[in-house]
Each structure stands twice: as structure tokens, then as C-alpha cells.
Protein backbone atom coordinates (compact mmCIF):
# COMPACT_ATOMS: atom_id res chain seq x y z
CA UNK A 1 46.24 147.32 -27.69
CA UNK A 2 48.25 145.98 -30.70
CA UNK A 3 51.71 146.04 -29.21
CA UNK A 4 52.33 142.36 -28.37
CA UNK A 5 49.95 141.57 -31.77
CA UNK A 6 51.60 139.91 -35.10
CA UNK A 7 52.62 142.80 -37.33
CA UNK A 8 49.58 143.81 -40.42
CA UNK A 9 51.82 142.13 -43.09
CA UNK A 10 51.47 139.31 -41.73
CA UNK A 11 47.30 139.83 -40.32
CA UNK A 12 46.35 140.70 -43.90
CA UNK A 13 47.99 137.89 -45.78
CA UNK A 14 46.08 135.60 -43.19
CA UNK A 15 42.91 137.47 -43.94
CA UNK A 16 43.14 136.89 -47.53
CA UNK A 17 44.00 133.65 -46.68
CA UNK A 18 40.49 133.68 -44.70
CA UNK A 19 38.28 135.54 -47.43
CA UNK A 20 40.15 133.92 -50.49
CA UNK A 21 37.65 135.26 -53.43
CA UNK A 22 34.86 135.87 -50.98
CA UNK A 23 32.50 139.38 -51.72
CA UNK A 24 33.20 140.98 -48.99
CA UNK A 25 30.44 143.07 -47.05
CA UNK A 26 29.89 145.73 -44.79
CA UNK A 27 28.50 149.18 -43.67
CA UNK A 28 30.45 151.44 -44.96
CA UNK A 29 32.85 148.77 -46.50
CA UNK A 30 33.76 151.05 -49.47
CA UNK A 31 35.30 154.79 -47.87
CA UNK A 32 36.36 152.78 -44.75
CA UNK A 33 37.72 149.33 -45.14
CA UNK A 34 38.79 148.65 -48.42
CA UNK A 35 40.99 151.73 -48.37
CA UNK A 36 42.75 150.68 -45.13
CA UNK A 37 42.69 146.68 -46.20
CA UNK A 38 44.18 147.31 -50.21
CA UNK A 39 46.92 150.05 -48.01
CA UNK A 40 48.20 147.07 -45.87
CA UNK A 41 47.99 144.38 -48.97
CA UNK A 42 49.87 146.66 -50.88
CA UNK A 43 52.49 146.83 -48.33
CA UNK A 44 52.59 143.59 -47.80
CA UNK A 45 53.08 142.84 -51.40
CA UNK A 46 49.70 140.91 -52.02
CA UNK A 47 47.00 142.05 -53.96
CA UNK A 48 43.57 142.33 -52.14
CA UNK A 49 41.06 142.68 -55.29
CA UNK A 50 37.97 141.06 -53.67
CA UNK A 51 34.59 142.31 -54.68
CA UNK A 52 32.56 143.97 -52.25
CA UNK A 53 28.99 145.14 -51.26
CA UNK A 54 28.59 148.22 -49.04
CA UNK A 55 25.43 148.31 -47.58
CA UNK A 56 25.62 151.89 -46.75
CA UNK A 57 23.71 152.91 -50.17
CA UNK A 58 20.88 150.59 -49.32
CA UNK A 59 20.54 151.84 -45.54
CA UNK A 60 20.42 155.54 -46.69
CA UNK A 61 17.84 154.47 -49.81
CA UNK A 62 15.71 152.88 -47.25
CA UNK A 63 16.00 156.01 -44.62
CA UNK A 64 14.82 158.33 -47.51
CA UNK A 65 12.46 155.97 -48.31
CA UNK A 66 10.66 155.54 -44.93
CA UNK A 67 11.25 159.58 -44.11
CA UNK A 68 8.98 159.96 -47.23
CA UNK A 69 6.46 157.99 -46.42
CA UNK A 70 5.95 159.57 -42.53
CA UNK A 71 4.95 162.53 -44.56
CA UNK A 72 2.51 161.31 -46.22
């Protein structure tokens, strides 16, 4: 799928390009994303230090939440 695609260095310097100082979110963002995004930064010799928010906390919060209150 990626083998006629412009190589990561070059992807992630045009998605910090993209983001610039953004807070980036997602699902998950935190044990999936920003490990793989600051990896390819880093080889690319940029830093990626963007703030994030990772929804997954809030989505399991609200699961337990709502789980408790069907037992009521």
C-alpha cells in the first residue's frame, strides 16, 4: 500500500507542518499514536512535542459510569 508513497521523513515533517502547535486528539492518541508519530520525528530529526488529549480515559469513565447506573 505504501510502496510508491513519499518516504515517513518526509510525511511527518509535512504533518507537523499541518498541526504546527495544534493539541492533538484522538482515541487512544496516547499508547498508539504519539509513540509511532515522536519514533518517525525523531528519525527525521524534528521534534514532535505537541500536546495532546486522548479521549480514551473519558470513554472508559463514561462506560463505568453508565454500567453503574443499569444496576441500579
Amino acid at each position: 500500500m505504501v510502496h510508491d508513497k513519499p518516504p515517513i521523513d518526509e510525511v511527518i515533517r509535512k504533518f507537523k507542518d499541518f498541526v504546527g502547535d495544534a493539541i492533538l486528539v484522538g482515541h487512544n492518541i496516547k499508547s498508539c499514536d504519539i509513540p509511532h508519530i515522536t519514533r518517525a520525528a525523531k528519525r527525521a530529526g524534528i521534534t514532535f512535542d505537541n500536546d495532546y488529549f486522548d479521549t480514551y480515559r473519558y470513554a472508559k469513565q463514561l462506560k463505568e459510569s453508565l454500567q453503574s447506573i443499569e444496576m441500579l
